[in-house]
N, C-alpha and C. Protein backbone atom coordinates (compact mmCIF):
# COMPACT_ATOMS: atom_id res chain seq x y z
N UNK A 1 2.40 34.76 -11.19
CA UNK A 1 2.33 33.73 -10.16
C UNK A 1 2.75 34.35 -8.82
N UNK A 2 1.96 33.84 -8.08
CA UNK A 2 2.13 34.76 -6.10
C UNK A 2 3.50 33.97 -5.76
N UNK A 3 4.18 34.50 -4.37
CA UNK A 3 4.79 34.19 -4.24
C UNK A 3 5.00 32.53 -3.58
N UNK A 4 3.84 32.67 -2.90
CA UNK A 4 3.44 31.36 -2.44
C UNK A 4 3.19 30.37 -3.20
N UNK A 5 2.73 30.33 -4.57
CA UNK A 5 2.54 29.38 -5.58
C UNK A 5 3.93 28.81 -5.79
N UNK A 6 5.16 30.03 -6.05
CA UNK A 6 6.37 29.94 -6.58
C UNK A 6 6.78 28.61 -5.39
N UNK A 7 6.77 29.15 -4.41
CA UNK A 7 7.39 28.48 -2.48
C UNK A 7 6.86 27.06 -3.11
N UNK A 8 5.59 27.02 -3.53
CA UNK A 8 5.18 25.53 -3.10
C UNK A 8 5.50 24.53 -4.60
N UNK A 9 5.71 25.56 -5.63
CA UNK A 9 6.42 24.65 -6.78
C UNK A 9 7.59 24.24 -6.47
N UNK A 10 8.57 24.74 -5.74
CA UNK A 10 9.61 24.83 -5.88
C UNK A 10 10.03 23.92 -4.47
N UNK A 11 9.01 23.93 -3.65
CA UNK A 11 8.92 22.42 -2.54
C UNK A 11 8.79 20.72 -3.39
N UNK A 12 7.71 21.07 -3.87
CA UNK A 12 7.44 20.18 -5.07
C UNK A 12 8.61 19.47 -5.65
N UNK A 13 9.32 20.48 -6.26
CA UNK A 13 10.22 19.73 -7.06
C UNK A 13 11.62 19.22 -6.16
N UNK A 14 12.12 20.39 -5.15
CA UNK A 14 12.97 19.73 -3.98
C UNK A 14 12.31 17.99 -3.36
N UNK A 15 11.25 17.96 -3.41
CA UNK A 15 10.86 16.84 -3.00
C UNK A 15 10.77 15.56 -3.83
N UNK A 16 10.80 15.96 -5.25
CA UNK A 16 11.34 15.06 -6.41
C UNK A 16 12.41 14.59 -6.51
N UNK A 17 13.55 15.38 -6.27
CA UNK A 17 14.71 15.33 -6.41
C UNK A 17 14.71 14.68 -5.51
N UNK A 18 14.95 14.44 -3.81
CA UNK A 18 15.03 13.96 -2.75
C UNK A 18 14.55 12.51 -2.66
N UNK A 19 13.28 11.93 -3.86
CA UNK A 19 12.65 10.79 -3.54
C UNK A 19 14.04 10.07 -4.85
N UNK A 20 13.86 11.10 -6.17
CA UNK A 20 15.05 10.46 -7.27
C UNK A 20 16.42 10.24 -6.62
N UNK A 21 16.96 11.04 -6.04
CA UNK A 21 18.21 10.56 -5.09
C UNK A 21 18.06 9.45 -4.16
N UNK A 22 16.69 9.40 -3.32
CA UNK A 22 17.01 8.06 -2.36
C UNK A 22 16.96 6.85 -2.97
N UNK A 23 16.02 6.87 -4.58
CA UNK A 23 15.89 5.45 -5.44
C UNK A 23 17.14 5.11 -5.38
N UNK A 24 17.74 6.42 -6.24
CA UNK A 24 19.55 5.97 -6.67
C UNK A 24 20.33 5.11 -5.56
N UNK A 25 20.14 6.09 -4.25
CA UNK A 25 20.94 5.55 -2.65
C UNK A 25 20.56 4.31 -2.58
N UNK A 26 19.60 3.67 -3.28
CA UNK A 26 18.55 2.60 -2.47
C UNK A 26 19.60 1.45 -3.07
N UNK A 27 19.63 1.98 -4.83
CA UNK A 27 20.18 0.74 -5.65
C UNK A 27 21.28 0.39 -5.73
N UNK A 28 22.38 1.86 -5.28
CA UNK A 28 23.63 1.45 -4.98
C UNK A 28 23.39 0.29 -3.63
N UNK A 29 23.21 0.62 -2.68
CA UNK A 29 23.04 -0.03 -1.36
C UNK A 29 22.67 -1.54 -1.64
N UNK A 30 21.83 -1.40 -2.76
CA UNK A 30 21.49 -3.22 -3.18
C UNK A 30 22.74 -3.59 -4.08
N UNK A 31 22.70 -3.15 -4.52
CA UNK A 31 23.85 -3.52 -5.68
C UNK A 31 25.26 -3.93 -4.58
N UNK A 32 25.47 -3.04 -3.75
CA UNK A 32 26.36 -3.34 -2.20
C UNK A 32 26.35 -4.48 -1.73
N UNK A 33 24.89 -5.30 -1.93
CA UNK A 33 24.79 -6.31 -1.01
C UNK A 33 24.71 -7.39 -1.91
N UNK A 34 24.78 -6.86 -3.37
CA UNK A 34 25.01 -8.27 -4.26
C UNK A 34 26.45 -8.48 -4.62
N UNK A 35 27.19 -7.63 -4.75
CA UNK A 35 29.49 -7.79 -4.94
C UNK A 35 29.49 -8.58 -4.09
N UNK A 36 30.26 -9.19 -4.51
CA UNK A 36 30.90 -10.36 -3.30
C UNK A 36 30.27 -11.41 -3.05
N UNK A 37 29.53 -11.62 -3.42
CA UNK A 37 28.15 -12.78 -2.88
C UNK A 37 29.29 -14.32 -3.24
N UNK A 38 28.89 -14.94 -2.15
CA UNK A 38 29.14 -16.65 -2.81
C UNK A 38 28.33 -17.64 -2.70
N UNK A 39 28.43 -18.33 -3.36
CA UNK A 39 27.04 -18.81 -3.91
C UNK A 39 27.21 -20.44 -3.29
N UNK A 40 26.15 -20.93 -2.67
CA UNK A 40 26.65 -22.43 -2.12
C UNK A 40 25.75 -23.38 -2.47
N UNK A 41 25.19 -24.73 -2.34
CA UNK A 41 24.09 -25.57 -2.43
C UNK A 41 24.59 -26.27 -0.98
N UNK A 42 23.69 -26.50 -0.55
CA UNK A 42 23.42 -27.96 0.57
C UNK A 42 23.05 -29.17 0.22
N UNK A 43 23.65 -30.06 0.13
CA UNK A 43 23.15 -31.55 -0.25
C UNK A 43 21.68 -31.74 0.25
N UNK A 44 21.07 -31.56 1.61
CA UNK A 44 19.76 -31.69 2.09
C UNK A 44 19.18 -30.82 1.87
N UNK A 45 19.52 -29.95 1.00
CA UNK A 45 18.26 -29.07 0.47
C UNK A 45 18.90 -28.62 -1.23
N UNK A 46 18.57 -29.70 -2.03
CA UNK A 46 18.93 -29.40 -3.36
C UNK A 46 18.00 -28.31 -4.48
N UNK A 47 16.92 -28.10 -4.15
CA UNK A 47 16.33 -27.11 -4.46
C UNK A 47 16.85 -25.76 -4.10
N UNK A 48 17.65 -25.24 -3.16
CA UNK A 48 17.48 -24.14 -2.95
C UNK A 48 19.45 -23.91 -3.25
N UNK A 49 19.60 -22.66 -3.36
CA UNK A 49 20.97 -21.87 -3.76
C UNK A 49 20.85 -20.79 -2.81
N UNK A 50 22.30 -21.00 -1.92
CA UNK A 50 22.23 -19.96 -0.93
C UNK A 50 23.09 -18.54 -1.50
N UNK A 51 23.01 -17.65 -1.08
CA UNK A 51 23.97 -16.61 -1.58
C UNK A 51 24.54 -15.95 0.06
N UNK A 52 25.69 -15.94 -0.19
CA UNK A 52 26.35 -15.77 1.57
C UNK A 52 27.40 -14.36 1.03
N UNK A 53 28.01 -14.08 2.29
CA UNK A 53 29.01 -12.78 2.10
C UNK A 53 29.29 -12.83 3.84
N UNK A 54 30.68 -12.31 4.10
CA UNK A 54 31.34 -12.42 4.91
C UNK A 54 30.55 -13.73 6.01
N UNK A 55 30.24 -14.57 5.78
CA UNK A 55 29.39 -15.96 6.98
C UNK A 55 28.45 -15.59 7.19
N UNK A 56 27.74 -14.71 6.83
CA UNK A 56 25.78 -14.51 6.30
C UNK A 56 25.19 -14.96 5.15
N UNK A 57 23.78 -15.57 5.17
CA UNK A 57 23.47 -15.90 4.21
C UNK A 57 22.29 -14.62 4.32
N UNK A 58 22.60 -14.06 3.28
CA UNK A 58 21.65 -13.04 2.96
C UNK A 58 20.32 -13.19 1.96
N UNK A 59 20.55 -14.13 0.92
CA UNK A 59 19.45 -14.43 0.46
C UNK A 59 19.47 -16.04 -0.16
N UNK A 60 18.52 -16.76 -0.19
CA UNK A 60 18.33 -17.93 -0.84
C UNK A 60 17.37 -18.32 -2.13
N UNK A 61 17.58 -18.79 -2.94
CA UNK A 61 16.80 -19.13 -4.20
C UNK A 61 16.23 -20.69 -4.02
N UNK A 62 15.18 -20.24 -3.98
CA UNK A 62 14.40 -21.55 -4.00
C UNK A 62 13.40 -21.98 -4.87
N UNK A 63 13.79 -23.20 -5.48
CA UNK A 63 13.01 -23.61 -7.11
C UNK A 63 11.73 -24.07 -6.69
N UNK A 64 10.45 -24.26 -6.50
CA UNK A 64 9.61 -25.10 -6.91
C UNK A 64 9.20 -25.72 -7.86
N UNK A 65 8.53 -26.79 -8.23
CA UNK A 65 7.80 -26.77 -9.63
C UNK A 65 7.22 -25.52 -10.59
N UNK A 66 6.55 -24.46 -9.82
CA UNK A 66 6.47 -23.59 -10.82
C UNK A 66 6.99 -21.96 -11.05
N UNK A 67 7.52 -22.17 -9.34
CA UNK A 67 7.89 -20.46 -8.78
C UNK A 67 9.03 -20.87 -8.71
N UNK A 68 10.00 -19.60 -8.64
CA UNK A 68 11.01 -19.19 -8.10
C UNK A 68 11.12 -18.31 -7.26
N UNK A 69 11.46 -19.12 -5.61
CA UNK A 69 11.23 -18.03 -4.54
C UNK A 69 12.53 -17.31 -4.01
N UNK A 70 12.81 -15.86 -4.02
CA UNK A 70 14.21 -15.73 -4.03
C UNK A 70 13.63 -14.87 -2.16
N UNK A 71 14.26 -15.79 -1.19
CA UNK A 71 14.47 -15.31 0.47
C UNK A 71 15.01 -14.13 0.71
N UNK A 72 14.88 -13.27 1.44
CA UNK A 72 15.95 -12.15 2.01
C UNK A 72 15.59 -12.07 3.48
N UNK A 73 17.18 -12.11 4.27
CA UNK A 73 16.99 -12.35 5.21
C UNK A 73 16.28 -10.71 6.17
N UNK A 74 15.41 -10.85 6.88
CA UNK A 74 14.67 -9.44 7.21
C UNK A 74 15.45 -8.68 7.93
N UNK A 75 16.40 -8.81 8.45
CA UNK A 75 17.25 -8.10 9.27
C UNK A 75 17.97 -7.74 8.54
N UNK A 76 19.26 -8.24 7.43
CA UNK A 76 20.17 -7.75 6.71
C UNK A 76 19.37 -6.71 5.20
N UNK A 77 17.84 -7.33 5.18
CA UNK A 77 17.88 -6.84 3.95
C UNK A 77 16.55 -6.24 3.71
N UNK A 78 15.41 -6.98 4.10
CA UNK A 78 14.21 -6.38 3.86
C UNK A 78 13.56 -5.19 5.31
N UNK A 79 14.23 -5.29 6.65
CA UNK A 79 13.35 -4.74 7.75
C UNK A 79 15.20 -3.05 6.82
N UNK A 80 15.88 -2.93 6.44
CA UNK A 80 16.69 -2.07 5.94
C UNK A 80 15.75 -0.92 4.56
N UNK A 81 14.95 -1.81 3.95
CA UNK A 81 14.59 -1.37 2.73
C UNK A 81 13.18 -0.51 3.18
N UNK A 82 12.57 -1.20 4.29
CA UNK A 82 11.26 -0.80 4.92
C UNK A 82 11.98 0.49 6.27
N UNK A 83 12.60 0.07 7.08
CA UNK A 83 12.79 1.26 7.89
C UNK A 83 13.98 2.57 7.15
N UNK A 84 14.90 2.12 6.46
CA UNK A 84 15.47 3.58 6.43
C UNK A 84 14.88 4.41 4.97
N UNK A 85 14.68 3.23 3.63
CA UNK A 85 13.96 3.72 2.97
C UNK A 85 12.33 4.00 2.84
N UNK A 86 11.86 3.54 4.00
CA UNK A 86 10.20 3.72 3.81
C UNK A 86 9.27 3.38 2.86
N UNK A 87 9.86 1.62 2.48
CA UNK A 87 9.02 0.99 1.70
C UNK A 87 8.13 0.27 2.49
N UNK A 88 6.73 0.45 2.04
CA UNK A 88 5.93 -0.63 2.53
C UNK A 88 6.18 -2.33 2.21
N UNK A 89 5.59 -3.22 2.32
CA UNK A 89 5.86 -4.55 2.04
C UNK A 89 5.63 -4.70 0.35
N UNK A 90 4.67 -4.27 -0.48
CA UNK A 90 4.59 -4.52 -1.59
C UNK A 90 5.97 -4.02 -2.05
N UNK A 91 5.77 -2.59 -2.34
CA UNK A 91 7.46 -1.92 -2.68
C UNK A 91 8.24 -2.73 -2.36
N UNK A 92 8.78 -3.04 -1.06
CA UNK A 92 10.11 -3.62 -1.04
C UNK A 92 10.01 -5.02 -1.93
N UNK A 93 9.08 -5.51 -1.81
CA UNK A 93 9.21 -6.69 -3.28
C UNK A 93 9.12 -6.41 -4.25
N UNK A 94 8.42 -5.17 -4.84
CA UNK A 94 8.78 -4.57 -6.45
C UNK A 94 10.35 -4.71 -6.33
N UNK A 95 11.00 -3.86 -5.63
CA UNK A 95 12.10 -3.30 -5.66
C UNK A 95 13.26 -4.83 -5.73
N UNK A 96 13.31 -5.13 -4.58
CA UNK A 96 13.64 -6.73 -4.71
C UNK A 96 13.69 -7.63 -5.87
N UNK A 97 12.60 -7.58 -6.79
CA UNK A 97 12.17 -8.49 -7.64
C UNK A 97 12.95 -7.59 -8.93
N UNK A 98 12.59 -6.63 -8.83
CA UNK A 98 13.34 -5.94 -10.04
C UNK A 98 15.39 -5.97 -9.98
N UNK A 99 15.36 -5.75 -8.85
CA UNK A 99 17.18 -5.73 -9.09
C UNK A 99 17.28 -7.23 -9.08
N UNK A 100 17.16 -7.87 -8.65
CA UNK A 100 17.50 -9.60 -8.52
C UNK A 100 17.42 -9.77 -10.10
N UNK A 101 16.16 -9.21 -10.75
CA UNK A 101 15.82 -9.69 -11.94
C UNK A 101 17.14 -9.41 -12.73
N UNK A 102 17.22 -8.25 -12.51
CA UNK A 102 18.10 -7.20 -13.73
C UNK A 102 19.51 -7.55 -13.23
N UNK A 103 19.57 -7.77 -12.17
CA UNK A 103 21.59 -7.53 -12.21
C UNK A 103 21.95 -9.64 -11.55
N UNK A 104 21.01 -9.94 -11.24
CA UNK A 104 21.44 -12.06 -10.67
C UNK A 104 20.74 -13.05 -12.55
N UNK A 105 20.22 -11.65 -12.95
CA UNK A 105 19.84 -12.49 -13.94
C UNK A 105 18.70 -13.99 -14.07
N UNK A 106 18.29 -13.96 -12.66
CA UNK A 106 17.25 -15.11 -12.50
C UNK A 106 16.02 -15.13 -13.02
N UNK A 107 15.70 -14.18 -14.39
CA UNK A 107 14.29 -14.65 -14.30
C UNK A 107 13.20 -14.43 -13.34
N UNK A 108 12.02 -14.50 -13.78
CA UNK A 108 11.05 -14.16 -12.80
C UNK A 108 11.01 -15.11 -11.30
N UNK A 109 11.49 -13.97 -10.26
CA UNK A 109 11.18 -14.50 -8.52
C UNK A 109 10.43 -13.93 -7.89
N UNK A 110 10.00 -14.43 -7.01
CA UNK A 110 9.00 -14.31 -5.98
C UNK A 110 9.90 -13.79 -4.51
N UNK A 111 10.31 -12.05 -4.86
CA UNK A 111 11.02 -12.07 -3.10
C UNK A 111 10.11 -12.50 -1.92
N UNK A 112 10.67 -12.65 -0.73
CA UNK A 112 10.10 -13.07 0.63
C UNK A 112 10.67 -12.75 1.44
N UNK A 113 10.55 -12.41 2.62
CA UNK A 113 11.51 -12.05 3.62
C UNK A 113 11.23 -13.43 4.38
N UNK A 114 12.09 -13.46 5.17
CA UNK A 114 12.21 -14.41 6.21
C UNK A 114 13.38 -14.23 7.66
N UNK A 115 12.88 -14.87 8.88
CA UNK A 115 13.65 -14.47 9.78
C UNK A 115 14.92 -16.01 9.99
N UNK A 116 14.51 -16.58 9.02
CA UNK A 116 15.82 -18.08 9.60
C UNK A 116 16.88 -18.76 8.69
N UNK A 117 17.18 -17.79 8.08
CA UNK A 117 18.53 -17.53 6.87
C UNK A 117 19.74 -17.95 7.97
N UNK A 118 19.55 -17.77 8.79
CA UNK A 118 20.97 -17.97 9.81
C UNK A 118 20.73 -19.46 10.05
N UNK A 119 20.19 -19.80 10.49
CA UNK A 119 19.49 -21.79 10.92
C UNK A 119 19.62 -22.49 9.64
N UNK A 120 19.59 -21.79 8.52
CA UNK A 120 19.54 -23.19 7.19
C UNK A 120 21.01 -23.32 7.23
């Protein structure tokens, strides 16, 4: 094998490692923003469950008849997942939908971003 083959395997796999480390960075960082959470209802909006941390509401669960739509507010959580990790919009709702699933235990949701988590 040339030496250049060696250079560009060995970019290859530095660049594996680098995407497997930022997943890891990604999930601690979510997992960060789920400790502590407190959990509230509003009488005028009984469908939905807010989840707050230090006087932010960072995400909301909202029931319909057949979905479960779980909010994230775009500034604290989804414009974070898209600019420093470089998820497009689908990704950041894989990603979203999978930790909510696995560590809030809710069952299948529908993430969303939204800009008016602060106004409800």
């Amino acid at each position: 094998m040339e030496i250049k083959e060696k250079i560009k395997e060995l970019e290859k796999q530095i660049e594996k490692l680098k995407k497997e480390y930022q997943k890891e960075e990604m999930k601690e960082w979510f997992k960060s923003l789920l400790n502590g959470l407190k959990i509230g209802i509003n009488d005028n909006n009984p469908n939905s469950v807010y989840y707050k941390k230090n006087g932010e509401i960072f995400f909301v669960l909202r029931q319909d008849s057949e979905k479960k739509y779980f909010y994230c507010d775009y500034y604290l959580v989804w414009d974070v997942l898209q600019n420093k990790y470089k998820l497009n919009y689908y990704e950041t709702q894989a990603f979203i939908k999978s930790m909510v699933e696995q560590h809030l235990k809710l069952g299948v949701v529908t993430p969303e971003r939204t800009l008016f988590l602060k106004k409800i």
